[in-house]
N, C-alpha and C. Protein backbone atom coordinates (compact mmCIF):
# COMPACT_ATOMS: atom_id res chain seq x y z
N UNK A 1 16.49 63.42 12.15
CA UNK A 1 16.14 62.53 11.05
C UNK A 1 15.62 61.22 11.62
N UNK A 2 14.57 60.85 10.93
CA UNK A 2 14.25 59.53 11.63
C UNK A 2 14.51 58.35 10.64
N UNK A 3 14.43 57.61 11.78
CA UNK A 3 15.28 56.30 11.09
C UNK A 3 14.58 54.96 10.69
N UNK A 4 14.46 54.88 9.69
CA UNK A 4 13.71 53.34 9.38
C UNK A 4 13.62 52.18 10.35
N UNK A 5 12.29 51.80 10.00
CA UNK A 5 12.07 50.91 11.61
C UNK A 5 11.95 49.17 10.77
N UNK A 6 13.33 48.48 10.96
CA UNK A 6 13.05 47.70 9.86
C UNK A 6 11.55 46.87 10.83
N UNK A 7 11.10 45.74 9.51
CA UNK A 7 9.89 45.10 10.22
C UNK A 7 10.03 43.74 10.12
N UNK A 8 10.08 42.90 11.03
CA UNK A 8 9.86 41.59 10.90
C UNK A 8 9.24 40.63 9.53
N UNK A 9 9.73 40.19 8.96
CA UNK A 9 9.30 39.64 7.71
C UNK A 9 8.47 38.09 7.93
N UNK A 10 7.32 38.08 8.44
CA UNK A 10 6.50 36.84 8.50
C UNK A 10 7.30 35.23 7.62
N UNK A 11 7.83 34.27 7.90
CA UNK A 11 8.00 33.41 7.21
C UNK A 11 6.59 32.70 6.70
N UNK A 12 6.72 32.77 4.78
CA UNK A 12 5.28 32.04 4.52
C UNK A 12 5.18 30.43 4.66
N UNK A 13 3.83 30.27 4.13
CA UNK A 13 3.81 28.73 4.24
C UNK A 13 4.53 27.93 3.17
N UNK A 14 5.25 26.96 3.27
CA UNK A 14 5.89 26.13 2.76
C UNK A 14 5.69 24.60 2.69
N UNK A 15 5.19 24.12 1.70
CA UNK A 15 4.75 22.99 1.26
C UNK A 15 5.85 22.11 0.27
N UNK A 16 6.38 20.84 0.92
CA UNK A 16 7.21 20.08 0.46
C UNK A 16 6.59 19.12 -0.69
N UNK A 17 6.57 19.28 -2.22
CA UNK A 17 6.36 18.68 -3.01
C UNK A 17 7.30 17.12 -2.99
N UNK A 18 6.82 16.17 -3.60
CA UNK A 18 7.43 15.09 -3.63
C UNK A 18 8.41 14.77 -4.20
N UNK A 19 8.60 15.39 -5.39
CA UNK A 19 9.61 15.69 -6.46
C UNK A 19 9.72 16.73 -7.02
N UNK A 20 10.69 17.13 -8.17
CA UNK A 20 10.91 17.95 -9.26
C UNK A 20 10.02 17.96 -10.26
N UNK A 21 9.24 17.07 -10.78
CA UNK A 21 8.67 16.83 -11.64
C UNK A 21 7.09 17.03 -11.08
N UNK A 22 6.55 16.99 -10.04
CA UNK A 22 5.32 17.67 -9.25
C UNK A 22 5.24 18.95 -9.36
N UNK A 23 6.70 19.78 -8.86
CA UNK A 23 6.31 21.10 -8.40
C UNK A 23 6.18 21.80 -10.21
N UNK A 24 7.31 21.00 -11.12
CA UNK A 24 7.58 21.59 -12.59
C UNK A 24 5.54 21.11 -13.06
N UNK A 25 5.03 20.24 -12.70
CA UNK A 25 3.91 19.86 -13.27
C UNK A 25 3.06 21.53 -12.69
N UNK A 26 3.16 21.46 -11.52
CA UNK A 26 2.59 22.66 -10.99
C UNK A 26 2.37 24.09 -11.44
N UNK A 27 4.01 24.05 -11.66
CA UNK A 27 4.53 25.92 -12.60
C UNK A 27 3.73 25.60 -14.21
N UNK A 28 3.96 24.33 -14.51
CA UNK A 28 3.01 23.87 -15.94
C UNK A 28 1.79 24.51 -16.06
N UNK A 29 1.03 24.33 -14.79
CA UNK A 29 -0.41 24.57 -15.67
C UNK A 29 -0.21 26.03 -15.16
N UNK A 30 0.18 26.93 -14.59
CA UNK A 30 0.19 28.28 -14.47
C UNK A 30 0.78 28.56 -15.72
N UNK A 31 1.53 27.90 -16.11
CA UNK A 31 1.95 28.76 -17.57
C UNK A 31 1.19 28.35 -18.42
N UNK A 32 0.35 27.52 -18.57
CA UNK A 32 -0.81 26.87 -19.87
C UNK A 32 -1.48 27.86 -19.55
N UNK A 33 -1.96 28.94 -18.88
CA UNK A 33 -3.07 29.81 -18.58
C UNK A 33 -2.40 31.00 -18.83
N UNK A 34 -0.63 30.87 -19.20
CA UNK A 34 -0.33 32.54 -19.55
C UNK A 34 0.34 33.22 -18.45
N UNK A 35 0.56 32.47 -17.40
CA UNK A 35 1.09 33.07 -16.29
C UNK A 35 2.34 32.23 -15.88
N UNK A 36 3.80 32.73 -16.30
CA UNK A 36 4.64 32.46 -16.10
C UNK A 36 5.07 32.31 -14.94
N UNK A 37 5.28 31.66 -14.18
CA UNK A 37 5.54 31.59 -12.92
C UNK A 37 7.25 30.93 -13.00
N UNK A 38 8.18 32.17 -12.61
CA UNK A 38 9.41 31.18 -12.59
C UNK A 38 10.11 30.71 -11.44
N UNK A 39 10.86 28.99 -11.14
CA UNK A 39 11.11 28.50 -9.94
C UNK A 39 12.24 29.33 -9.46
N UNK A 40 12.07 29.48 -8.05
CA UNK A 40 13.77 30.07 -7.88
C UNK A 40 14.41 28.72 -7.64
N UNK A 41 15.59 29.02 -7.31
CA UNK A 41 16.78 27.89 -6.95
C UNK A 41 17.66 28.73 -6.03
N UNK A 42 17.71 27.80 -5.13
CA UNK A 42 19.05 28.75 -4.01
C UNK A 42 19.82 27.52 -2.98
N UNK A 43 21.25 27.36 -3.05
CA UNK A 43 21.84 26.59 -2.02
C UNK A 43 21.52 26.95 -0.49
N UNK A 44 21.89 25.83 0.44
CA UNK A 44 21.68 26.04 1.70
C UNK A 44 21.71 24.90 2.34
N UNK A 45 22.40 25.02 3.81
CA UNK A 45 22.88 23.61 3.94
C UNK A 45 23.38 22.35 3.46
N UNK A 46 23.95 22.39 2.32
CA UNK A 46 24.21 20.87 1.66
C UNK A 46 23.43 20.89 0.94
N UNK A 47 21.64 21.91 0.81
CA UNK A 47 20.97 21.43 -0.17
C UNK A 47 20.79 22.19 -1.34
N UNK A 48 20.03 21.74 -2.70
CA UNK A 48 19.80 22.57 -3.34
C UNK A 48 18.04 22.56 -3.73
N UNK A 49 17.30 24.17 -3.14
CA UNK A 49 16.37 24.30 -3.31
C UNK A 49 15.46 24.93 -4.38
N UNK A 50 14.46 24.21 -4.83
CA UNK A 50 13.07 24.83 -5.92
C UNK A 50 12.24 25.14 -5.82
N UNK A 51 11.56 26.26 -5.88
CA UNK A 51 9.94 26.97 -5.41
C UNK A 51 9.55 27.44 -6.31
N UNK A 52 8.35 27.85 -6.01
CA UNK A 52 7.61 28.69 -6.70
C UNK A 52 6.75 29.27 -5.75
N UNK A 53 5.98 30.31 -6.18
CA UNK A 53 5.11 30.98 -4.85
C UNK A 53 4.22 31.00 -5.77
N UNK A 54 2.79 30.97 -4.82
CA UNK A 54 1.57 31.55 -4.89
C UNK A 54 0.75 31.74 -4.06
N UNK A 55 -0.12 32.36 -4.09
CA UNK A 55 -0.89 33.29 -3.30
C UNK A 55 -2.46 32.53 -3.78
N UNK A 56 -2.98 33.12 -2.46
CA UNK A 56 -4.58 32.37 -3.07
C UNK A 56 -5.70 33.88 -2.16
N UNK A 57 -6.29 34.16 -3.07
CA UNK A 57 -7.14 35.34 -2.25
C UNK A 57 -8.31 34.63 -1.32
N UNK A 58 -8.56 34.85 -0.91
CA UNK A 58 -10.20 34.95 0.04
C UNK A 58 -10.00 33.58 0.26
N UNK A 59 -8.57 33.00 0.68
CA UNK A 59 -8.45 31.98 1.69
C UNK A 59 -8.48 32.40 3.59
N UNK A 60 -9.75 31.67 3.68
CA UNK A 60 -10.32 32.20 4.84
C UNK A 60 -9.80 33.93 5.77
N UNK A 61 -10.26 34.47 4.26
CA UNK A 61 -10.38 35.63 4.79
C UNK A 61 -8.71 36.29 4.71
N UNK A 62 -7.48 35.75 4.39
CA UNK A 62 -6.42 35.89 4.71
C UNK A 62 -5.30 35.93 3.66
N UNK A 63 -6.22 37.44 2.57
CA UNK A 63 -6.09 38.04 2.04
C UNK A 63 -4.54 37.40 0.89
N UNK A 64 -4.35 37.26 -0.21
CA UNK A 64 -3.07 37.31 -0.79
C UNK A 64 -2.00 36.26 0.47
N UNK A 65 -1.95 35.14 0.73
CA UNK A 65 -1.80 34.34 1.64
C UNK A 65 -0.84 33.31 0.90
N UNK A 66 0.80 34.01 1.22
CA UNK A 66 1.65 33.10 0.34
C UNK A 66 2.10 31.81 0.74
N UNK A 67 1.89 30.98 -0.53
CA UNK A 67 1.83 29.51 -0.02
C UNK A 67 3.43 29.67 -0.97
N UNK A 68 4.75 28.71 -0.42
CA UNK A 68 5.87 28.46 -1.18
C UNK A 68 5.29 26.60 -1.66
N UNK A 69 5.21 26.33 -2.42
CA UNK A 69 6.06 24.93 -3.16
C UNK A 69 7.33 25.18 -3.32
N UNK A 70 8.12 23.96 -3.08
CA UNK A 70 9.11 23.44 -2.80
C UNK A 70 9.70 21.78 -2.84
N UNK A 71 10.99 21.85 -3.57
CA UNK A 71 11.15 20.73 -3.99
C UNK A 71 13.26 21.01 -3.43
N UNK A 72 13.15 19.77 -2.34
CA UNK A 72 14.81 19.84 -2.18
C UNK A 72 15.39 18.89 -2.68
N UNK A 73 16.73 18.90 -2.67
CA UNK A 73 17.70 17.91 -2.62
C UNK A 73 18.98 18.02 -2.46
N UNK A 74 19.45 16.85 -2.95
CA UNK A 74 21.34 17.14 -2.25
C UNK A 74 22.15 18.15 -3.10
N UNK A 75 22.79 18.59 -2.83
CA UNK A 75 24.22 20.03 -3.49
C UNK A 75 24.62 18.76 -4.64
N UNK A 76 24.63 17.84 -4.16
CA UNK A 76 25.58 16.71 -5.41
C UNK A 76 24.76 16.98 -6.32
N UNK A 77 23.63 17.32 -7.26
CA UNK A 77 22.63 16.31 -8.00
C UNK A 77 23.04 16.53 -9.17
N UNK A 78 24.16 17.03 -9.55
CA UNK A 78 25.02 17.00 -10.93
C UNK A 78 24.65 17.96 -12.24
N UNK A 79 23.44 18.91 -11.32
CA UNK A 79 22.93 19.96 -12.08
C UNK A 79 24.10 21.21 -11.92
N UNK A 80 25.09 21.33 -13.27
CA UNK A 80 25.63 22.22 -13.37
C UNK A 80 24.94 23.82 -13.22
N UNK A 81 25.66 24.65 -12.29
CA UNK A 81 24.97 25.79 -12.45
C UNK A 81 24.89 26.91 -13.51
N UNK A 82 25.70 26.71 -14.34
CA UNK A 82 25.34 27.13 -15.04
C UNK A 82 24.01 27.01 -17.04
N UNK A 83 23.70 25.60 -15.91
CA UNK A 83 22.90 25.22 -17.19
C UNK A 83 21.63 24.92 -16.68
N UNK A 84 21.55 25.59 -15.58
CA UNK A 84 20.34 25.80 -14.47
C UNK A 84 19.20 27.39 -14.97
N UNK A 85 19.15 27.30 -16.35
CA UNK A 85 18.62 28.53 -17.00
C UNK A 85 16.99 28.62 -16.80
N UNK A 86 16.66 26.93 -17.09
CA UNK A 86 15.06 26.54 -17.45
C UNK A 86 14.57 24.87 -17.14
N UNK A 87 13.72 25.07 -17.10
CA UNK A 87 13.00 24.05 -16.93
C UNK A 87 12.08 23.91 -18.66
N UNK A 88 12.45 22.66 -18.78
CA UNK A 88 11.41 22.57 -19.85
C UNK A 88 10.55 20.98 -19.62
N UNK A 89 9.82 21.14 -20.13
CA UNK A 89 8.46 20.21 -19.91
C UNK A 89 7.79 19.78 -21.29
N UNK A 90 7.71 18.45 -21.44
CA UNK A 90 7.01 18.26 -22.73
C UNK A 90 5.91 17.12 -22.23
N UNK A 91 4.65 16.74 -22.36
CA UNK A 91 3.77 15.22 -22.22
C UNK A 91 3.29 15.25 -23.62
N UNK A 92 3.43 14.11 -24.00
CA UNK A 92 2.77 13.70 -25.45
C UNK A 92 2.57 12.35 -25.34
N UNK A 93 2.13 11.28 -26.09
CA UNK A 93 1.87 9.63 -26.33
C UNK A 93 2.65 9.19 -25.87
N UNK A 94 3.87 9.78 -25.85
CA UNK A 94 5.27 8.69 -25.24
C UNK A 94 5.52 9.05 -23.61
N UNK A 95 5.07 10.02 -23.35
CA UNK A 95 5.18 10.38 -21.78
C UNK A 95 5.72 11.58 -21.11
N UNK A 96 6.31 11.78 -19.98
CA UNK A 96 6.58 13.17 -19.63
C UNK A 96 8.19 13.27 -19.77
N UNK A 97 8.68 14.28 -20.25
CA UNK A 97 9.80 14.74 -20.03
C UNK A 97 10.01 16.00 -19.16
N UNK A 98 11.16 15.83 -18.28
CA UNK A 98 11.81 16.98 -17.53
C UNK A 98 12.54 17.25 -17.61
N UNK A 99 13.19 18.07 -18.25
CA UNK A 99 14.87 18.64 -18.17
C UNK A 99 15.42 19.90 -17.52
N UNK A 100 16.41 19.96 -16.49
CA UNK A 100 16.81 21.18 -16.36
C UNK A 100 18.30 21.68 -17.43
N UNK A 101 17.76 22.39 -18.05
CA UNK A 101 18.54 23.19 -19.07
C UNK A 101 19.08 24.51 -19.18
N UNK A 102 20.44 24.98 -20.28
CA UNK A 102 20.39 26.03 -20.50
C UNK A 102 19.63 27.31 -21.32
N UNK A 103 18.64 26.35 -21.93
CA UNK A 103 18.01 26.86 -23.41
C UNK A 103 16.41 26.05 -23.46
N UNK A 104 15.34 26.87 -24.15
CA UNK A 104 13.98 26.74 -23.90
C UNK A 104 14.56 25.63 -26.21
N UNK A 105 13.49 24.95 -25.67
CA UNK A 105 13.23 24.00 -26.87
C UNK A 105 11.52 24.40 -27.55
N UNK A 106 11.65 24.47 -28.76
CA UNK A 106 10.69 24.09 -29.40
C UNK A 106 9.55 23.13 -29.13
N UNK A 107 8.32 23.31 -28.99
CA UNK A 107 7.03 21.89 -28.54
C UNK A 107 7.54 21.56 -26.81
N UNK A 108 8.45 22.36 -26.06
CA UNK A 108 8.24 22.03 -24.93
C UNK A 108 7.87 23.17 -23.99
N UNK A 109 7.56 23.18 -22.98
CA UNK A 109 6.63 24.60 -22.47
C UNK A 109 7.68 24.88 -21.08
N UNK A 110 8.85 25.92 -21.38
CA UNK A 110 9.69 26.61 -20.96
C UNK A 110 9.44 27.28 -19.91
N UNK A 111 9.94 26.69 -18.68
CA UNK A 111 9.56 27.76 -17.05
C UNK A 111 10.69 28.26 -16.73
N UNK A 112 11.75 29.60 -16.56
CA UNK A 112 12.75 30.46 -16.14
C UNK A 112 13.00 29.96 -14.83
N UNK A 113 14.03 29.40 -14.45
CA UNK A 113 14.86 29.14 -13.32
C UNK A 113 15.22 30.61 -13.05
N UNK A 114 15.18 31.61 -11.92
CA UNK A 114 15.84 31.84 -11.15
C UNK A 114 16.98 31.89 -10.10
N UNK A 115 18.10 31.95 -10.34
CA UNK A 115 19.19 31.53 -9.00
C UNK A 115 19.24 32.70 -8.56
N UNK A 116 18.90 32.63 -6.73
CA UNK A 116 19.21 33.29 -6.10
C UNK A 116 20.52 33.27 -5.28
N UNK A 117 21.01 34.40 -4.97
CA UNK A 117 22.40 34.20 -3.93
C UNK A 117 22.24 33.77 -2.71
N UNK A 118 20.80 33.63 -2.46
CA UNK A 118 21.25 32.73 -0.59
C UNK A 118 19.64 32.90 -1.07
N UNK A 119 19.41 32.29 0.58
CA UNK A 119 17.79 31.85 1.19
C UNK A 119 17.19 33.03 1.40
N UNK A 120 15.56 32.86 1.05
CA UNK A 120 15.37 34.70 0.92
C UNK A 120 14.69 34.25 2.42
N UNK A 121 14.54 35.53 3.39
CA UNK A 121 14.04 35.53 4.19
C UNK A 121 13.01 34.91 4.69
N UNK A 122 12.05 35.06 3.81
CA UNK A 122 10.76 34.71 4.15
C UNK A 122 10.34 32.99 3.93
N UNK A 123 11.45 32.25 3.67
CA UNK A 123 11.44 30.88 3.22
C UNK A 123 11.28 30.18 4.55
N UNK A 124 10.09 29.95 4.77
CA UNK A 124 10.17 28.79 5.86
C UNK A 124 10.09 26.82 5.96
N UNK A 125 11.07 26.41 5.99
CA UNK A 125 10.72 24.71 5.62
C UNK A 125 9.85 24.36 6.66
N UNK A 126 9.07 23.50 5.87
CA UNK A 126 8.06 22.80 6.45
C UNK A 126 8.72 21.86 7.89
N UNK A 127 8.26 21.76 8.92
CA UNK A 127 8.45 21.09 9.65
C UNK A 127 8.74 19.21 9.47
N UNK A 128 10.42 19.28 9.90
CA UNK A 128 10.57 17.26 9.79
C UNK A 128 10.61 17.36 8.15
N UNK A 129 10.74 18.36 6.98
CA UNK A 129 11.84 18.43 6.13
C UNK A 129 13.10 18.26 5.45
């Protein structure tokens, strides 16, 4: 019987957004176009991390080429986990709102948090991170 040959899993590229409210602006306009894109969340080291992935084709040639966004911070930041369901997002005359929530609201445009149980493999932090 032969035996599975596991394979090295490439770490993708990873791009450190400035905030929460960048990378949520980000997953925004993918979902204004219909394409839900939801952040994961996963502890690690003291921190607690936010991504999203995407891919860009016929970047120099290098086919489906996963780029991570990413947004860290400290384990403290008082975001209960269990009310870590969604992201919701509203801009109107008065300005931007961000909330991480348990529940999607009415007039605000709802992105699915993900929690994962640990760091997925392929997560590489950007260098001096």
């Amino acid at each position: 019987m032969r035996e599975a040959k596991l394979e090295k899993i490439e770490k993708a590229i990873s791009v450190k957004v400035s905030n929460l409210e960048d990378l949520v602006r980000l997953a925004s306009t993918l979902a204004s176009r219909l394409i839900v894109m939801p952040i994961y969340r996963f502890k690690d080291s003291g921190k607690v991390f936010y991504f999203i992935q995407a891919s860009y084709k016929d970047y120099y040639k290098q086919y489906g080429l996963p780029v991570l966004y990413y947004y860290s911070r400290s384990e403290t930041d008082d975001v209960d986990d269990s009310k870590a369901k969604y992201v919701v997002a509203k801009t109107d005359e008065t300005g931007e709102r961000i909330e991480i929530t348990d529940r999607v609201r009415p007039g605000y445009t709802a992105i699915p948090i993900v929690n994962l149980a640990r760091k997925p493999v392929f997560f590489g932090e950007e260098k001096g991170a």
